[in-house]
C-alpha atoms as a PDB file:
ATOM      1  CA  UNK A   1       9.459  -0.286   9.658  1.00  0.00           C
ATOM      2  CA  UNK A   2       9.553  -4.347   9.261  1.00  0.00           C
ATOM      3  CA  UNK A   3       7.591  -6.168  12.087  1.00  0.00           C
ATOM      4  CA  UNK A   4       8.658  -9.928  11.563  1.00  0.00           C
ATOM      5  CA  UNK A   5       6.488 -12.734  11.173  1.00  0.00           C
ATOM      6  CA  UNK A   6       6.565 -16.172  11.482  1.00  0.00           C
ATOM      7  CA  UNK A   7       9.589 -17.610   9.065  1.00  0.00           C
ATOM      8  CA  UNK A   8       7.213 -19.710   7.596  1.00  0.00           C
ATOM      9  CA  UNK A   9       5.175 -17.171   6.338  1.00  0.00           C
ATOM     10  CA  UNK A  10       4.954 -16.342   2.554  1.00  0.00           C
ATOM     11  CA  UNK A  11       2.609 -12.965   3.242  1.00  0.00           C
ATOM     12  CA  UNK A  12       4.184  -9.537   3.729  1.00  0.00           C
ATOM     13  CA  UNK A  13       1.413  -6.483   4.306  1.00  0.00           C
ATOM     14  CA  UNK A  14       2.926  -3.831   2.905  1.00  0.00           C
ATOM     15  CA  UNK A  15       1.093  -0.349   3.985  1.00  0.00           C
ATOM     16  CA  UNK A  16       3.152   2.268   2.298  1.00  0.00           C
ATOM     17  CA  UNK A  17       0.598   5.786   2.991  1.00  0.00           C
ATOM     18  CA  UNK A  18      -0.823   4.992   6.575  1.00  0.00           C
ATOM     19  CA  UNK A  19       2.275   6.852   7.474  1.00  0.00           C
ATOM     20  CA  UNK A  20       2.334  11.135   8.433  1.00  0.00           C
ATOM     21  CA  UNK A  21       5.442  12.396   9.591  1.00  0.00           C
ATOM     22  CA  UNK A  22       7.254  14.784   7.815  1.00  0.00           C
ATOM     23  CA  UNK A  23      10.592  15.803   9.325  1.00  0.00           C
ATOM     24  CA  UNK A  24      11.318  19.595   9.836  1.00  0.00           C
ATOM     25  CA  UNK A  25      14.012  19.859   6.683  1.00  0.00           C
ATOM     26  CA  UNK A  26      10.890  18.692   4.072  1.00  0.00           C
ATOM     27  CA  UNK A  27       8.417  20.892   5.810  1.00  0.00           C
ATOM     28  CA  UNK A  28      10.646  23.810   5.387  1.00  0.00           C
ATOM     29  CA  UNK A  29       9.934  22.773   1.084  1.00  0.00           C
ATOM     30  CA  UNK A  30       6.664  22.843   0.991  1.00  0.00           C
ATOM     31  CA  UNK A  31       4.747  25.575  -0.196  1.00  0.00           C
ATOM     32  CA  UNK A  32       2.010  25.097   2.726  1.00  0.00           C
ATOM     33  CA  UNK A  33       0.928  26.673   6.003  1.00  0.00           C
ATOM     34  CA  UNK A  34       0.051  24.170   8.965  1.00  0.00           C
ATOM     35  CA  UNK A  35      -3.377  24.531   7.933  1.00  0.00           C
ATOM     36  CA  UNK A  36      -2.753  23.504   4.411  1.00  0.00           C
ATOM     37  CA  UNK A  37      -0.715  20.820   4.992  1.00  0.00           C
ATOM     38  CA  UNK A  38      -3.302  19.435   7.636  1.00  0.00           C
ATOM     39  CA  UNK A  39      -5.896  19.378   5.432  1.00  0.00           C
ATOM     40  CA  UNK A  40      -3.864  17.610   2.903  1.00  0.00           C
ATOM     41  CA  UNK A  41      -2.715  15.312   5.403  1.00  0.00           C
ATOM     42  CA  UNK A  42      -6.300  14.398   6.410  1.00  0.00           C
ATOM     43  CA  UNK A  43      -7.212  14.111   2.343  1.00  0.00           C
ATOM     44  CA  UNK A  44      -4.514  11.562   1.526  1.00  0.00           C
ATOM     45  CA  UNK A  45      -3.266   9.323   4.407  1.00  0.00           C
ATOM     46  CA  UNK A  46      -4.706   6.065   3.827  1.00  0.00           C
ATOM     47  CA  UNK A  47      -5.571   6.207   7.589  1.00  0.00           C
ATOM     48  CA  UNK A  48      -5.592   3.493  10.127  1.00  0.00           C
ATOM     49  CA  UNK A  49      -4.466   0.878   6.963  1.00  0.00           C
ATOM     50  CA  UNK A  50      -1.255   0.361   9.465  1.00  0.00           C
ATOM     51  CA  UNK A  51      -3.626  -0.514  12.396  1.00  0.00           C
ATOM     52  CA  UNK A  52      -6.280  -2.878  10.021  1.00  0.00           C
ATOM     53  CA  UNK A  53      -2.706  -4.364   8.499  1.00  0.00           C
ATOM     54  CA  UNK A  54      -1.562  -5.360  12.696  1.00  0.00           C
ATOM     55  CA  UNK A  55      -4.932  -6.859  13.721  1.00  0.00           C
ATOM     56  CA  UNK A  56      -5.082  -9.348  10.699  1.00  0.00           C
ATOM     57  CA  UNK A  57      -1.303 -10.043  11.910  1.00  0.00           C
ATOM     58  CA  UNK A  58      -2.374 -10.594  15.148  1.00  0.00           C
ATOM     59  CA  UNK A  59      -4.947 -12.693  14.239  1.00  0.00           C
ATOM     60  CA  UNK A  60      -3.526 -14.775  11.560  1.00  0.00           C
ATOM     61  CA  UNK A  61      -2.752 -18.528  12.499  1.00  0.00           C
ATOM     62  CA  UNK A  62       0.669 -18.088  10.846  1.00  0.00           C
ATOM     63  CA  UNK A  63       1.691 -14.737  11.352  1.00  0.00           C
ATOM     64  CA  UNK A  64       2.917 -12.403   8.088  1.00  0.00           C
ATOM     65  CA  UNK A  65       5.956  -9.775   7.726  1.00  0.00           C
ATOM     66  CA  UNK A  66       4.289  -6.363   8.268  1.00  0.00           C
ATOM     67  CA  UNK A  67       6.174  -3.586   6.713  1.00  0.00           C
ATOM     68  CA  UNK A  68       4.914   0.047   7.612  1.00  0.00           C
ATOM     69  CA  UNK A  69       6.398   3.334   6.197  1.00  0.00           C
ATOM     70  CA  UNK A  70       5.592   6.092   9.067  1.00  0.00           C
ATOM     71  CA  UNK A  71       6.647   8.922   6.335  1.00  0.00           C
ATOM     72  CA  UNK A  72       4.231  10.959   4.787  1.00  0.00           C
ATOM     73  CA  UNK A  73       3.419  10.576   0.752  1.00  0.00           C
ATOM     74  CA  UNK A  74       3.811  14.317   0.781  1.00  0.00           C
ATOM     75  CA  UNK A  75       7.957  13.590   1.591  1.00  0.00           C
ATOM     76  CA  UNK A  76       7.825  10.756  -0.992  1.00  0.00           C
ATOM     77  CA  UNK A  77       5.787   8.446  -2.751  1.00  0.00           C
ATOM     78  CA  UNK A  78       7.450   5.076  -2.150  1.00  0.00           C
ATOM     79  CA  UNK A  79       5.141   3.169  -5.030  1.00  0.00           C
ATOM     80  CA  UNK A  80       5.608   5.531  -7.603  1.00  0.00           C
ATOM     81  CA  UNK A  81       7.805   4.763 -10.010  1.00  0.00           C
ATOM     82  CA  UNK A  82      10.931   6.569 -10.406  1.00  0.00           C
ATOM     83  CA  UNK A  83      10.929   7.132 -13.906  1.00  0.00           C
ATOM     84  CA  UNK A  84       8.753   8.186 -17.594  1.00  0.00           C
ATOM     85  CA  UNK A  85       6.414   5.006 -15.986  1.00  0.00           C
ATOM     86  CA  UNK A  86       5.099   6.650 -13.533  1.00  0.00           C
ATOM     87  CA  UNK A  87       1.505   8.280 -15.087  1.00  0.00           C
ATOM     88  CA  UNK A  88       0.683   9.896 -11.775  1.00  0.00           C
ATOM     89  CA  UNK A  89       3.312  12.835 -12.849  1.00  0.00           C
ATOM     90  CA  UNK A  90       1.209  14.368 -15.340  1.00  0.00           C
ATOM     91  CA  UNK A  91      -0.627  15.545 -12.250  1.00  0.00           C
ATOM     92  CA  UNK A  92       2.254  16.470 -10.467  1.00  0.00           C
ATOM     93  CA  UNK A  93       2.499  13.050  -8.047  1.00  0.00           C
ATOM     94  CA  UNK A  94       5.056  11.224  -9.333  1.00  0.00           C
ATOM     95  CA  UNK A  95       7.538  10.226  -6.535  1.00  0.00           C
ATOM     96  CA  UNK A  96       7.980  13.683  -5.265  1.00  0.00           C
ATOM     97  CA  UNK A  97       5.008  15.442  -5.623  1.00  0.00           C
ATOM     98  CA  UNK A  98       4.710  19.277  -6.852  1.00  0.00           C
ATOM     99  CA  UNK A  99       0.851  19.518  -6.726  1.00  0.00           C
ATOM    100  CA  UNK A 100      -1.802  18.447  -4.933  1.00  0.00           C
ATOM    101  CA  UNK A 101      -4.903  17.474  -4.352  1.00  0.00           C
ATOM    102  CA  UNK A 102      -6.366  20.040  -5.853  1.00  0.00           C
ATOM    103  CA  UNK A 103      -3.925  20.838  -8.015  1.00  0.00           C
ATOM    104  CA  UNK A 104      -2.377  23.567  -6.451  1.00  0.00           C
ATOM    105  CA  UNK A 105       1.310  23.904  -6.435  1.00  0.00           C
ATOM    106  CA  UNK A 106       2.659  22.131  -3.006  1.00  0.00           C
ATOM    107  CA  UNK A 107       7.139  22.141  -3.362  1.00  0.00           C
ATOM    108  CA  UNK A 108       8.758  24.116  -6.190  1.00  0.00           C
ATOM    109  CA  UNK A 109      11.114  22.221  -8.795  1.00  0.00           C
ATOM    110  CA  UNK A 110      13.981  22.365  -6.964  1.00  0.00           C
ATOM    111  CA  UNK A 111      15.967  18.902  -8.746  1.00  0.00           C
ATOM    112  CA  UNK A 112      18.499  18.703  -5.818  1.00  0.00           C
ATOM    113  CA  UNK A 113      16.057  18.950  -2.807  1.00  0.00           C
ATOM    114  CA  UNK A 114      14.318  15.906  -5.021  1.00  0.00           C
ATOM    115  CA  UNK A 115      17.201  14.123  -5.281  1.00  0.00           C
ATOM    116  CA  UNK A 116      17.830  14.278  -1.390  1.00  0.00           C
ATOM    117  CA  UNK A 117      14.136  13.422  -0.922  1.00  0.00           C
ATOM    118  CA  UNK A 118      14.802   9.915  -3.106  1.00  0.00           C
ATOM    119  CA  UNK A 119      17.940   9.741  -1.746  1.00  0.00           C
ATOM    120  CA  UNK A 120      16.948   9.561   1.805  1.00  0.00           C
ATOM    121  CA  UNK A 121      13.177   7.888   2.049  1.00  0.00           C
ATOM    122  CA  UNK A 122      12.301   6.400  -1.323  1.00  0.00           C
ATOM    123  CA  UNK A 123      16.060   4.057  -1.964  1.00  0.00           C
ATOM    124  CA  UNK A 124      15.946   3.327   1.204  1.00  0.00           C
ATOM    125  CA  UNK A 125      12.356   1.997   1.715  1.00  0.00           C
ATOM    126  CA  UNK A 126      12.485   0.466  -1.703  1.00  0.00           C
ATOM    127  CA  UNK A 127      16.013  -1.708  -0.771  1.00  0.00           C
ATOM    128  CA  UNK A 128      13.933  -2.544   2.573  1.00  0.00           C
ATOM    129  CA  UNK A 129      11.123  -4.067   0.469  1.00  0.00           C
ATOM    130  CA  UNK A 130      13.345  -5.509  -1.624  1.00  0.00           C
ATOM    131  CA  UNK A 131      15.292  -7.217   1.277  1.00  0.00           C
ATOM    132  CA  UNK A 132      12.089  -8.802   2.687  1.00  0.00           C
ATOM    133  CA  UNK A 133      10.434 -10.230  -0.946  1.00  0.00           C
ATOM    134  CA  UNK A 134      14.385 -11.846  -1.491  1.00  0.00           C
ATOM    135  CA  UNK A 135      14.227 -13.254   2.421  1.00  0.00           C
ATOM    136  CA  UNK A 136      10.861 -14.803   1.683  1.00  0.00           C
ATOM    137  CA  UNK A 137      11.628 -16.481  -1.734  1.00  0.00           C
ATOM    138  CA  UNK A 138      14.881 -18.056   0.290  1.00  0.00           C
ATOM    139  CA  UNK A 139      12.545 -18.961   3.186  1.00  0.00           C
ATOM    140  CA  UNK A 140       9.667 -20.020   1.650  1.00  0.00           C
ATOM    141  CA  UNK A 141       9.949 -20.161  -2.158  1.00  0.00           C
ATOM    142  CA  UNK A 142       7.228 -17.690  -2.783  1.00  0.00           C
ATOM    143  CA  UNK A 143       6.755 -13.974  -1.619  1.00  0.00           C
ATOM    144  CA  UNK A 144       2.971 -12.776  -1.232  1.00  0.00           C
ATOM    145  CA  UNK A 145       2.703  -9.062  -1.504  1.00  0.00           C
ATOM    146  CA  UNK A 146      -0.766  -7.536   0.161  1.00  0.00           C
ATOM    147  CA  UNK A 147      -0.477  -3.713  -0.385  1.00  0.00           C
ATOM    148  CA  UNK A 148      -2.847  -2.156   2.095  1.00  0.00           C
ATOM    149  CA  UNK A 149      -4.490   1.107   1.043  1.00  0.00           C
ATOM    150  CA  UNK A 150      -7.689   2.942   1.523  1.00  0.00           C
ATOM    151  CA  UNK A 151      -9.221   5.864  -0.259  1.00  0.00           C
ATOM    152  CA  UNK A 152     -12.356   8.478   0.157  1.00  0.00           C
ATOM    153  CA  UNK A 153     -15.794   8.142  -0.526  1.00  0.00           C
ATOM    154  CA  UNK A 154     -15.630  10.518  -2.922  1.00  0.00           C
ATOM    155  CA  UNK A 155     -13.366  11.661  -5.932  1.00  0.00           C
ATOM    156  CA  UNK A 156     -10.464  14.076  -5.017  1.00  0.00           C
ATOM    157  CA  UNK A 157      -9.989  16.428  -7.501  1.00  0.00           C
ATOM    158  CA  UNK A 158      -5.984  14.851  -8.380  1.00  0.00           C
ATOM    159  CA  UNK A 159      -7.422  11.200  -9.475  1.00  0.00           C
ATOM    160  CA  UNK A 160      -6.909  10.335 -13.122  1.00  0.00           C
ATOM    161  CA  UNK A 161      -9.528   7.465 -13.131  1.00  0.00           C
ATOM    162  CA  UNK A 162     -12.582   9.076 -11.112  1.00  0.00           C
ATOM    163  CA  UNK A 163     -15.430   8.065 -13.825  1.00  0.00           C
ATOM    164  CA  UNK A 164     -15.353   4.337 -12.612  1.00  0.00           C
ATOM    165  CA  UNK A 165     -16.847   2.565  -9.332  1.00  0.00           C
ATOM    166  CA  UNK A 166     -16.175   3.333  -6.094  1.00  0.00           C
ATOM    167  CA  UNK A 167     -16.646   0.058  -4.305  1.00  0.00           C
ATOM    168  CA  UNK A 168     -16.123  -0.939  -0.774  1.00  0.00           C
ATOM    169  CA  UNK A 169     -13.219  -2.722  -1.253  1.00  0.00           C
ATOM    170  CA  UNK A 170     -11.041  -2.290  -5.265  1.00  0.00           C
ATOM    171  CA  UNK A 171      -8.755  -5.442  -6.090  1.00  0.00           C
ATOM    172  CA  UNK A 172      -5.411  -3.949  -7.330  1.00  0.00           C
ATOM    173  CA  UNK A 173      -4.252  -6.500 -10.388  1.00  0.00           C
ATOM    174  CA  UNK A 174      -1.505  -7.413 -12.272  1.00  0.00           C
ATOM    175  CA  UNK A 175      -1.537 -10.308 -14.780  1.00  0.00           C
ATOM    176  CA  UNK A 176       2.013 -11.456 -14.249  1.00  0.00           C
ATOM    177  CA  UNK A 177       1.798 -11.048 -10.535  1.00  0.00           C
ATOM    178  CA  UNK A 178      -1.856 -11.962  -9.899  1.00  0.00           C
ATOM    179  CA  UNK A 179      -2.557 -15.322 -10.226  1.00  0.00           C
ATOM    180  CA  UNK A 180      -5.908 -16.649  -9.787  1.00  0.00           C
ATOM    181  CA  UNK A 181      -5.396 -17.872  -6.177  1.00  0.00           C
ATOM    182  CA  UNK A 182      -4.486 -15.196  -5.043  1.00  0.00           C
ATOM    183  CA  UNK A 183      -7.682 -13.625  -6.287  1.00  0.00           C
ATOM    184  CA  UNK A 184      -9.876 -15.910  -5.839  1.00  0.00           C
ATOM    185  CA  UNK A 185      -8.759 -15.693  -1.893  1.00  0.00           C
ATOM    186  CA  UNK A 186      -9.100 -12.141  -2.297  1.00  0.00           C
ATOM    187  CA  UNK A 187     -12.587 -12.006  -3.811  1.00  0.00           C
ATOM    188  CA  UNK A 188     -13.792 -14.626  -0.747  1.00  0.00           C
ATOM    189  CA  UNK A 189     -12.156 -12.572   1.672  1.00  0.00           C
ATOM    190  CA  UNK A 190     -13.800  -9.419   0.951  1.00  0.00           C
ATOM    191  CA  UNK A 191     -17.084 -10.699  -0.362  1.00  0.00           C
ATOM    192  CA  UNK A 192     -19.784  -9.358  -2.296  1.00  0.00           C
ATOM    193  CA  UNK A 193     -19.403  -5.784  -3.891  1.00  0.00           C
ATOM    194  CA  UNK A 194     -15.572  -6.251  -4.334  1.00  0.00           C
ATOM    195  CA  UNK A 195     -14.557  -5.450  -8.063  1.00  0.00           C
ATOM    196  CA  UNK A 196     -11.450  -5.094  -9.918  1.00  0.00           C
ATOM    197  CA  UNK A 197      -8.956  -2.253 -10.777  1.00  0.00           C
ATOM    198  CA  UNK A 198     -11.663   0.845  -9.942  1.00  0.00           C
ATOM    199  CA  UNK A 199     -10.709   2.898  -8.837  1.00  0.00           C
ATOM    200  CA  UNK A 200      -7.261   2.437  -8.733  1.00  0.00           C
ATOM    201  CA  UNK A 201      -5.420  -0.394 -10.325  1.00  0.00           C
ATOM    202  CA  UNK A 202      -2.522  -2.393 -10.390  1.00  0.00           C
ATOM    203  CA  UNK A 203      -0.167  -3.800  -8.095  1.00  0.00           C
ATOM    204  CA  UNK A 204       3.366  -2.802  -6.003  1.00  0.00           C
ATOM    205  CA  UNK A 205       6.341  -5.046  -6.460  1.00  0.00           C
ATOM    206  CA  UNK A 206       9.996  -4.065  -6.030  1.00  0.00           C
ATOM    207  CA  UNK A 207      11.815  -3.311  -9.581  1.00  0.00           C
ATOM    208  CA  UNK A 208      13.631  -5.905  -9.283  1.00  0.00           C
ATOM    209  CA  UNK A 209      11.625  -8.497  -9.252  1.00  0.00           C
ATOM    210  CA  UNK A 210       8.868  -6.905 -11.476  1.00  0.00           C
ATOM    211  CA  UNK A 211       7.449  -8.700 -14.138  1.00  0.00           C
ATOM    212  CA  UNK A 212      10.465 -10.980 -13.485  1.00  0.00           C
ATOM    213  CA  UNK A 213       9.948 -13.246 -11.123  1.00  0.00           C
ATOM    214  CA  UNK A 214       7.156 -15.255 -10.831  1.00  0.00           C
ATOM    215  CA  UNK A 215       7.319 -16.307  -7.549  1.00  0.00           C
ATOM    216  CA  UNK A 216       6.285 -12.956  -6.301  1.00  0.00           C
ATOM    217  CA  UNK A 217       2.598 -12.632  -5.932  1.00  0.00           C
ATOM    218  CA  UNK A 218       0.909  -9.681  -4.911  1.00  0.00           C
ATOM    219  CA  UNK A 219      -2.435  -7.932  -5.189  1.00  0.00           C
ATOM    220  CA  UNK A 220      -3.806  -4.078  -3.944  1.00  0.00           C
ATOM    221  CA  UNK A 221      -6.364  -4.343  -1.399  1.00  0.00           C
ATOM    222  CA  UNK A 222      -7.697  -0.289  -1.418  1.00  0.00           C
ATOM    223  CA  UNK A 223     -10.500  -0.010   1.513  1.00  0.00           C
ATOM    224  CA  UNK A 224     -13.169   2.827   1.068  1.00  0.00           C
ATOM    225  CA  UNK A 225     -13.070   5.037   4.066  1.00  0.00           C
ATOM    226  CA  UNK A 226     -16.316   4.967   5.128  1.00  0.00           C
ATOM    227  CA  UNK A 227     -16.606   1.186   5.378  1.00  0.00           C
ATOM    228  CA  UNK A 228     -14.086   1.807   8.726  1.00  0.00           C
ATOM    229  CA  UNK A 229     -13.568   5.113   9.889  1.00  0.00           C
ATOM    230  CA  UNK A 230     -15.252   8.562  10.077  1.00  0.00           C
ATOM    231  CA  UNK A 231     -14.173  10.692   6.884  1.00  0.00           C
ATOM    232  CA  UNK A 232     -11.508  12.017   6.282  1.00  0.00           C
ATOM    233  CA  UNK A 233      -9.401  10.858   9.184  1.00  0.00           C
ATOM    234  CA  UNK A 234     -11.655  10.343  12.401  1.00  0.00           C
ATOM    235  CA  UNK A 235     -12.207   7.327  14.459  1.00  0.00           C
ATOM    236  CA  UNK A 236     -12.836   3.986  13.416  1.00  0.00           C
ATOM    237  CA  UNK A 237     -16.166   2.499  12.723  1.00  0.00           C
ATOM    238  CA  UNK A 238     -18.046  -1.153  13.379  1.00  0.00           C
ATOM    239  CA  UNK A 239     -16.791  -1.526   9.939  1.00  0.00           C
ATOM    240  CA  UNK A 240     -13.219  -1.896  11.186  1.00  0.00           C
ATOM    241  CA  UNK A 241     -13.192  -5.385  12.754  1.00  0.00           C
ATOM    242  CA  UNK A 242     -15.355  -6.808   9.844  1.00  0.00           C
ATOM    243  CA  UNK A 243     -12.344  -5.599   7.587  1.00  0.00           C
ATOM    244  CA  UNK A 244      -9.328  -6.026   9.409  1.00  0.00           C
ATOM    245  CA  UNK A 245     -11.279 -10.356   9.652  1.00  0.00           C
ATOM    246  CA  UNK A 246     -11.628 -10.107   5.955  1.00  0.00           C
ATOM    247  CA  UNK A 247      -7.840  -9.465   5.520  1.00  0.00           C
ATOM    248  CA  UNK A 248      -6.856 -11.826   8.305  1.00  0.00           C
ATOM    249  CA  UNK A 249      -8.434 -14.857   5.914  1.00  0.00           C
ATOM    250  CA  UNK A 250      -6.992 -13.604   3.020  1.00  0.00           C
ATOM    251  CA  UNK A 251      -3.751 -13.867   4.490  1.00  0.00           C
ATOM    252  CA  UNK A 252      -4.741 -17.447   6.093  1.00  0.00           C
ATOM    253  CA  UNK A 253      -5.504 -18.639   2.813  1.00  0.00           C
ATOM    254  CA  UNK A 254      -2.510 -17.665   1.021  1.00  0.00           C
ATOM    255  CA  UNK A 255      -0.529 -19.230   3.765  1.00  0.00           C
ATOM    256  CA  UNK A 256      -1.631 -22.533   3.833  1.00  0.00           C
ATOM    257  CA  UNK A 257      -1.720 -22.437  -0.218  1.00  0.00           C
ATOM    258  CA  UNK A 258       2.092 -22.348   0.629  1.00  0.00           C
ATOM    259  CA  UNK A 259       4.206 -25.569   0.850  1.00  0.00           C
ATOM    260  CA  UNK A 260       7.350 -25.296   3.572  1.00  0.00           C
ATOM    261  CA  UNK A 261      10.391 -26.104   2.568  1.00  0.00           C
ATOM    262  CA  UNK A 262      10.260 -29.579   4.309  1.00  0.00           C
ATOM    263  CA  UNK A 263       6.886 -30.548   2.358  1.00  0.00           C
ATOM    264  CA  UNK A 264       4.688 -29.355   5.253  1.00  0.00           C
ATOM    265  CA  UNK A 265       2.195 -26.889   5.328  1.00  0.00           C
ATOM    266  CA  UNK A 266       1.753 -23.916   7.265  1.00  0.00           C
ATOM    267  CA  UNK A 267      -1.926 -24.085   7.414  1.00  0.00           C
END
């Protein structure tokens, strides 16, 4: 789902695991009762990032493109990669996850039921994404990719990189598509205690642009849980309004760091 922003805007919030519906024909897959699935449901959204991700819109002096994928990472993982790249498969979590959080076997290896998984959420979401980074660089000249996430307190049992810190708020990085304003809005946004790439790392940017276009900027803003709702998936907290103002400036500051077309600035 694309909520559009001001055409001046450079900033898209991209929240790709807020989402939780899974349609009847994928539930039938999965090797889970409604309990199961629940649980898993409650372990792995990235709940309420959709909801931070609209107040900082809201509030922004120049609003941003908001894209928000309502389907559940256990139909598809829209930012995993869709080939050898992707390390999250030695796990079982590459695109279409097999396992998981614990491990335990979640869909059987059924190759066309994948296919028709890709086929029908992750093409689709990835040419939307696409669409929207290619109708900023005409609009604008630059595309700003925030990728709004949020993760648990503590470890879940499926996380390759659990030994690291857990900080309130984990800068996502990528040294072609990271450049330092961007972090350096980042890091001011968020404040003290933010740190880089732990415990997850890296940034999402359609293929096609990847490492290929410069003009596309983007960073991974990942949100502990506790700093803004009850874990694993109740209400939200104080914490939330603090948050959602952090992101608001970080998409202020990008903004105005943007020139229009015309020579003007946005800010």
């Amino acid at each position: 789902m694309l909520v559009p922003g001001d055409p001046r805007s450079p900033v898209l919030l991209h929240v790709p695991h807020a989402g939780t519906e899974v349609p009847g024909w994928v539930r039938d897959h999965l090797l889970l009762d409604d309990a199961e699935l629940a649980t898993e449901l409650a372990a792995l959204t990235d709940h309420r990032t959709d909801a931070l991700a609209a107040a900082a819109a809201d509030a922004a002096r120049v609003r941003p493109f908001v894209l928000v994928n309502p389907i559940s990472r256990f139909v598809v993982d829209v930012e995993r990669f869709p080939d050898e790249r992707e390390e999250m498969a030695a796990v079982g979590m590459a695109a279409v996850y097999t396992h998981g959080t614990r491990g335990q076997r979640i869909r059987a290896d059924d190759p066309a039921h994948h296919a028709a998984l890709r086929a029908a959420f992750y093409e689709p979401w990835a040419a939307a994404v696409r669409h929207a980074v290619a109708d900023r660089l005409a609009a604008v000249g630059r595309a700003v990719l925030v990728d709004v996430h949020s993760y648990p307190r503590a470890p879940l049992p499926y996380e390759l990189h659990a030994d690291g810190p857990r900080p309130p708020v984990c800068l996502g990085t990528d040294a072609f598509h990271t450049p330092p304003e961007l972090l350096a809005a980042a890091r001011a946004a968020f404040g003290a205690g933010t740190t880089l790439d732990s415990p997850f790392s890296g940034v999402y940017v359609p293929l096609a642009h990847l490492h290929r276009e410069p003009r596309v900027h983007a960073i991974m803003v990942e949100i502990r849980r506790d700093g803004y709702l009850v874990e694993p998936a109740g209400p939200a907290t104080d914490g939330f309004t603090a948050l959602a103002g952090a992101l608001t400036r970080l998409v202020d500051t990008m903004t105005a760091l943007t020139p229009l077309v015309d020579g003007g600035s946005p800010g």
